[in-house]
Protein backbone atom coordinates (compact mmCIF):
# COMPACT_ATOMS: atom_id res chain seq x y z
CA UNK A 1 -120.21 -147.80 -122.33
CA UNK A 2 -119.10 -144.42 -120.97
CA UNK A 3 -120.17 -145.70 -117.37
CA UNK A 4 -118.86 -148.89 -117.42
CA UNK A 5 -115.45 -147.05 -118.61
CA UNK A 6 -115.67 -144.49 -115.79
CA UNK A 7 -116.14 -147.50 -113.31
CA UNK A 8 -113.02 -149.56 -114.43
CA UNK A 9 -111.45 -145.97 -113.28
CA UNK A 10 -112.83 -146.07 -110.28
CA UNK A 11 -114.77 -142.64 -111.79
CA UNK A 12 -117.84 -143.97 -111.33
CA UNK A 13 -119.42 -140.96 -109.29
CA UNK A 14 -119.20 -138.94 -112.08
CA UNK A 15 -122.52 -137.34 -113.56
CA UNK A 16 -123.46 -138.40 -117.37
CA UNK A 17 -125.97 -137.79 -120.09
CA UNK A 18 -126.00 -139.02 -123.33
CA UNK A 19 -127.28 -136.01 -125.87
CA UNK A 20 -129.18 -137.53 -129.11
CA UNK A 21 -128.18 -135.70 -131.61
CA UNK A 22 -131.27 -135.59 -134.36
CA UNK A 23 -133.87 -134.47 -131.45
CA UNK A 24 -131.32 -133.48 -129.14
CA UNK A 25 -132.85 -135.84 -125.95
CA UNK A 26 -131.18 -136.57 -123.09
CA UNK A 27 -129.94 -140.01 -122.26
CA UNK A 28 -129.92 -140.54 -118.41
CA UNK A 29 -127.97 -143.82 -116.96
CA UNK A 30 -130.31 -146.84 -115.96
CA UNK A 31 -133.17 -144.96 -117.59
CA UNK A 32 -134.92 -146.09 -121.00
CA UNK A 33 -136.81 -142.75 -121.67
CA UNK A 34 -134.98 -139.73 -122.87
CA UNK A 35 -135.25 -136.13 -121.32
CA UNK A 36 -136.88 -133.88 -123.92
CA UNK A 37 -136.95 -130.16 -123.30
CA UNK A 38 -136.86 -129.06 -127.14
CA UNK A 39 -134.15 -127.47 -129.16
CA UNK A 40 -134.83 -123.99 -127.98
CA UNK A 41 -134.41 -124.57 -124.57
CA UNK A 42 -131.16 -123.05 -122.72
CA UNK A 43 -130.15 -126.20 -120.75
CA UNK A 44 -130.22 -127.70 -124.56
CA UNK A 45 -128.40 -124.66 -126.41
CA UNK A 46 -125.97 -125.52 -123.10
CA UNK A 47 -125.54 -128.97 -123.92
CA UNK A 48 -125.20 -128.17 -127.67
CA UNK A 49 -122.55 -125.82 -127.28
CA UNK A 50 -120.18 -128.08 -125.14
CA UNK A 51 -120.84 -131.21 -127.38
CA UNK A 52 -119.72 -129.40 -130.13
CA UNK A 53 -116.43 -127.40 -128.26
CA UNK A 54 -115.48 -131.78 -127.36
CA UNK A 55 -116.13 -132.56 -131.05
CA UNK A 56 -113.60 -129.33 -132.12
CA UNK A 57 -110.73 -130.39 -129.28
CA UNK A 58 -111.23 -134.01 -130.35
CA UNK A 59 -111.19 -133.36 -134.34
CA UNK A 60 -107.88 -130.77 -133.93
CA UNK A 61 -106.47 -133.35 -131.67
CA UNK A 62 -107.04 -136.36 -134.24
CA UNK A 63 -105.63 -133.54 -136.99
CA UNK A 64 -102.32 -133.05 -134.92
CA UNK A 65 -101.87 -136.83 -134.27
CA UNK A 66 -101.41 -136.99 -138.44
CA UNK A 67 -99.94 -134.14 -138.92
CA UNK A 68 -97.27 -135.87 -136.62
CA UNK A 69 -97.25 -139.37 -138.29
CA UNK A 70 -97.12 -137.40 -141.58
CA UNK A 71 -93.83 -135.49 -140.67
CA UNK A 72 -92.23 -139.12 -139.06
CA UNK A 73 -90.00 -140.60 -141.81
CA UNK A 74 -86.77 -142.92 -141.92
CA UNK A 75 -84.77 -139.89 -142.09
CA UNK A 76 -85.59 -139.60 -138.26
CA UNK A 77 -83.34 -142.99 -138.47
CA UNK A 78 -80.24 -140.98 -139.96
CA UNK A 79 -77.51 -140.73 -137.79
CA UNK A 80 -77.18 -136.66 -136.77
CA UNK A 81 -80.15 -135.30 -138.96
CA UNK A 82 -81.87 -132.54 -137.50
CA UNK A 83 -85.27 -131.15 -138.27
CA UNK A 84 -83.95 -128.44 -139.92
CA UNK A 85 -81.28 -130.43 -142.37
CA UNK A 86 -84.27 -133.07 -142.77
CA UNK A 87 -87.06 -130.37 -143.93
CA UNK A 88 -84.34 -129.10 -146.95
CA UNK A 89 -84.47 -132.68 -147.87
CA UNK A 90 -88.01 -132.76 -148.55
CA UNK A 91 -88.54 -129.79 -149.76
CA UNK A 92 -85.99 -130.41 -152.66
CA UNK A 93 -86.91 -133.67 -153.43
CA UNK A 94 -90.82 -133.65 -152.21
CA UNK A 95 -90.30 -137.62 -150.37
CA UNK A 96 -87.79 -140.14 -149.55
CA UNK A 97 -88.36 -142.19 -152.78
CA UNK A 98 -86.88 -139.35 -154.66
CA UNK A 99 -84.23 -138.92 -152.42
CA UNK A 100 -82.94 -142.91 -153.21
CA UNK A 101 -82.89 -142.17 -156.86
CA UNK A 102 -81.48 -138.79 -156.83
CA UNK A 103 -77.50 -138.22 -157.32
CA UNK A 104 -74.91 -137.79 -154.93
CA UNK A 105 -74.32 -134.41 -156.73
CA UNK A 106 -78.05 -133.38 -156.31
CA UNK A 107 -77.66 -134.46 -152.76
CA UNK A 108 -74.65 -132.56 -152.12
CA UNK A 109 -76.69 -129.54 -153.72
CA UNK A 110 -79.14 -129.47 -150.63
CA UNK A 111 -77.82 -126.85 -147.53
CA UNK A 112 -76.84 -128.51 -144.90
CA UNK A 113 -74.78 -131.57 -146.81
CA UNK A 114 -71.46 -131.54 -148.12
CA UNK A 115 -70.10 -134.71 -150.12
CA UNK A 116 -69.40 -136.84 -147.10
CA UNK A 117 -72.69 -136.41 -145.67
CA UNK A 118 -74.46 -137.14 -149.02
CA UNK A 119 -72.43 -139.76 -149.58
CA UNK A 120 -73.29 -141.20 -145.99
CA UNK A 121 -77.10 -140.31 -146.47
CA UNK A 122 -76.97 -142.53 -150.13
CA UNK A 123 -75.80 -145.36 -148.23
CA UNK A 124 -78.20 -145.37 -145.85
CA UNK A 125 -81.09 -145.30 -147.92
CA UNK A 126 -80.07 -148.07 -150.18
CA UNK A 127 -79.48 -150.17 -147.18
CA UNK A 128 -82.93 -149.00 -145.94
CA UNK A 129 -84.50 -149.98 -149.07
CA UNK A 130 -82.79 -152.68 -149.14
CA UNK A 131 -84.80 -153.85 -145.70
CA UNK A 132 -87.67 -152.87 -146.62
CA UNK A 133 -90.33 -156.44 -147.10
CA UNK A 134 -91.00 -156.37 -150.97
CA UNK A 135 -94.65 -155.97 -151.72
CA UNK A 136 -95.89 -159.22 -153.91
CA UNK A 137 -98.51 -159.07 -156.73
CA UNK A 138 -100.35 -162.05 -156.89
CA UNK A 139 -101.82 -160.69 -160.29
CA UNK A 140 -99.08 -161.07 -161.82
């Protein structure tokens, strides 16, 4: 699949192998028998070595992807919040939900927003809400 990938980039002169993990072969392209120079060999410890530095860069890059999607939230939406004004948000009320039931005093207690803004910011997650598709139970 790799190949066939590399070719629809026109990257088809690029070497490849295919390292089996459980007896650590080597896959070849076009070729049905594996490369076997055993586990202790340097060319192996090689391979080893870069397989796992891809497997780290791919893992912290799949670990900063939902870090990201974790910190997105409607609040980006809000007219004029910042990161900043947005983070004293949730760390007072720990998510949006509590945020739509909290009061436009306890709003108004968070740095950053005054009465008008917490009045502004109440409004805007009831009309949010207000969007959002209602989840059905067909149980009950």
């Amino acid at each position: 699949m790799a190949c066939a990938e590399l070719a629809k980039l026109g990257l088809g002169n690029i070497p490849v192998i295919g390292l089996a993990k459980e007896y650590e072969e080597i896959y070849l392209p076009n070729k049905s028998e594996p490369l076997r120079l055993g586990v202790d060999h340097p060319a192996v410890k090689l391979l080893q070595r870069i397989r796992d530095e891809c497997h780290r860069v791919a893992n912290s890059y799949s670990a900063q992807l939902r870090l990201k999607k974790i910190s997105e939230s409607v609040l980006d939406e809000f007219p004029g919040i910042g990161e900043r004004r947005k983070q004293a948000l949730l760390k007072k009320f720990g998510s949006v939900q509590r945020m739509r039931t909290a009061s436009l005093e306890q709003l108004s207690q968070v740095p950053g927003f005054g009465g008008k803004a917490a009045e502004e910011l109440k409004q805007f997650l009831a009309a949010r809400s207000a969007s959002a598709p209602v989840a059905i139970n067909p149980l009950s």
